[in-house]
Protein backbone atom coordinates (compact mmCIF):
# COMPACT_ATOMS: atom_id res chain seq x y z
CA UNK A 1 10.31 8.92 15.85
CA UNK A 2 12.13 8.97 12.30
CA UNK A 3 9.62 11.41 10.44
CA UNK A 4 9.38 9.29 7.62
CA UNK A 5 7.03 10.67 5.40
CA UNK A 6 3.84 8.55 5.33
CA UNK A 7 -0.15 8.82 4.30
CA UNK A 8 -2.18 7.49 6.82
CA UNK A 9 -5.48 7.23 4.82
CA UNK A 10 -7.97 6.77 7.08
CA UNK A 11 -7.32 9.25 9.21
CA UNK A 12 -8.58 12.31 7.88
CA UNK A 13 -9.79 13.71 10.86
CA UNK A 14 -7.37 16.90 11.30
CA UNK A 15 -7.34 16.97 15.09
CA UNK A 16 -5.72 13.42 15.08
CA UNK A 17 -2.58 15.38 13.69
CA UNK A 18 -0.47 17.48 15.95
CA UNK A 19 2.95 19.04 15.70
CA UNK A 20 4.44 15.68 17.25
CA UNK A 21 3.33 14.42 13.85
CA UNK A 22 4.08 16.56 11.34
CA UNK A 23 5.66 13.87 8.58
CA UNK A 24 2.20 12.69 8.29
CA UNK A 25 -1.39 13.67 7.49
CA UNK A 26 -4.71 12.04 6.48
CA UNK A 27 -6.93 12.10 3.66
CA UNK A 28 -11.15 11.97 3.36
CA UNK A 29 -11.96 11.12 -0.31
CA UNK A 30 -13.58 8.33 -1.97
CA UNK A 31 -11.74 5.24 -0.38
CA UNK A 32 -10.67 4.05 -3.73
CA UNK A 33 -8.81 7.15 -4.65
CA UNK A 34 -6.97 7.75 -1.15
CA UNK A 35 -3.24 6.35 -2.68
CA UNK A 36 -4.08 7.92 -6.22
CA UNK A 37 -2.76 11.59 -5.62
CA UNK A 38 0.88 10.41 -3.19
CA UNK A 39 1.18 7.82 -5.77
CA UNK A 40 1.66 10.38 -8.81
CA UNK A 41 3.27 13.18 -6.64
CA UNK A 42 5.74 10.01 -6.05
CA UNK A 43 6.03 9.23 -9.98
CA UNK A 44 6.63 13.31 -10.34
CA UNK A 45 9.64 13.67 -7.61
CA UNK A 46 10.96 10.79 -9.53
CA UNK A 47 10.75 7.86 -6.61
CA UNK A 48 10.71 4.39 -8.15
CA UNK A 49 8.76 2.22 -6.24
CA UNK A 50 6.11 1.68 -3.97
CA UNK A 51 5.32 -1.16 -1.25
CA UNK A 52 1.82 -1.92 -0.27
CA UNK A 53 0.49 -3.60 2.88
CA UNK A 54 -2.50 -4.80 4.05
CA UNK A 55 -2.55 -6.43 7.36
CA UNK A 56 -5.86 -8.44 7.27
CA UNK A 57 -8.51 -9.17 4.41
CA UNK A 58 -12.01 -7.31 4.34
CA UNK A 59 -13.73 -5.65 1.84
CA UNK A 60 -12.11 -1.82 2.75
CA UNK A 61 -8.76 -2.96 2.86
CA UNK A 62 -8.66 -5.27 -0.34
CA UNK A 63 -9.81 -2.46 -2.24
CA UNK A 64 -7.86 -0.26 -0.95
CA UNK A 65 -4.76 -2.22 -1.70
CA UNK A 66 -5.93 -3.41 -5.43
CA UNK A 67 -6.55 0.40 -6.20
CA UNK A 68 -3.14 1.34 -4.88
CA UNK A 69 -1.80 -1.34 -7.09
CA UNK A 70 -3.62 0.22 -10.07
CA UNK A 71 -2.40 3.89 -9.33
CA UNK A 72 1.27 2.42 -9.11
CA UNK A 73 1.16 1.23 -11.97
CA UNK A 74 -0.18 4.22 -13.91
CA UNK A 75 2.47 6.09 -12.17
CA UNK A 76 5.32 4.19 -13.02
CA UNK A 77 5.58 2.82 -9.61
CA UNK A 78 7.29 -0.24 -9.42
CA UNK A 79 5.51 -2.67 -6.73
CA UNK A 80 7.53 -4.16 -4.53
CA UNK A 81 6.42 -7.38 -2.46
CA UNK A 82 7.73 -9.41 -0.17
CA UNK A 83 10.46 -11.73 -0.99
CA UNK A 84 10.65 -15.02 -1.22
CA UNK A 85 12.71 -15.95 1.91
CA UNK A 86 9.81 -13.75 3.78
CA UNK A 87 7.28 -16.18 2.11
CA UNK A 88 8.69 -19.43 3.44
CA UNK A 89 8.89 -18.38 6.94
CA UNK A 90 5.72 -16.35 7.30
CA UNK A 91 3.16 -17.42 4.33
CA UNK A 92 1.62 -20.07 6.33
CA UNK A 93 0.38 -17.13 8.42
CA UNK A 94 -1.62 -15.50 6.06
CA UNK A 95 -4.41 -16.57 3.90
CA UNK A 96 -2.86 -15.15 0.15
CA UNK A 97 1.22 -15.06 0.27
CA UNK A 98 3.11 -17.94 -0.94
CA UNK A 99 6.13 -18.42 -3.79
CA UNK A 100 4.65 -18.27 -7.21
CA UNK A 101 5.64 -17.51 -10.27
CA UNK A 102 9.23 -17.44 -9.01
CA UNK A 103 8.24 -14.80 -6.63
CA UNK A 104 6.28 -14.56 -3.04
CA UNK A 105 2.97 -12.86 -4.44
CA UNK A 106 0.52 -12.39 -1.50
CA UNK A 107 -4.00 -11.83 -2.80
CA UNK A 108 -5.81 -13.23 -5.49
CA UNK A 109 -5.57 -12.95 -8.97
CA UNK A 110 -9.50 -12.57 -8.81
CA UNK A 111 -8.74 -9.15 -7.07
CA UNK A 112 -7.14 -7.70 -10.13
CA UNK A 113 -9.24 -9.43 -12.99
């Protein structure tokens, strides 16, 4: 274990969290707003950017993931994706990612109209 510090935010329950994991915690809020609070503590302590992943597409997870891009954005938080090497080997795995744009850009524009 590394201890990298990271926000695991659906697991708020506080007995899930012990002192073998003490880099992380979980969060119970409104879904939407889980990455809102890291996100500008991030922008504050001066980090520069942010990744974002989703590993599979329902309704929880896309929001999730299209709010976090929102709160990066009004933080300052640059959003970095995958590249586009990444997207010619694995894009025909997923339903979203392929090169556009001159970039591998993974969802729908329809999630962030």
């Amino acid at each position: 274990v590394y201890g990298i510090p990271n926000l695991h935010c659906s697991g708020g329950n506080p007995l899930s969290w012990t002192l073998a994991t003490p880099h992380a915690f979980g969060l119970h809020l409104p879904f939407q707003f889980y990455s809102r609070a890291p996100l500008n503590q991030a922008s504050l302590l001066n980090f520069s950017s942010v990744v974002i992943l989703r590993d599979y597409d329902w309704s929880f997870v896309r929001t999730s993931a299209v709010s976090a891009a929102e709160w990066s954005r009004m933080a300052t938080l640059r959003l970095v994706g995958p590249t586009e090497r990444w997207c010619f080997r694995w894009s025909n795995k997923t339903r979203t990612c392929g090169v556009r744009s001159g970039g591998c850009r993974c969802g729908l524009q329809s999630e962030f109209d």
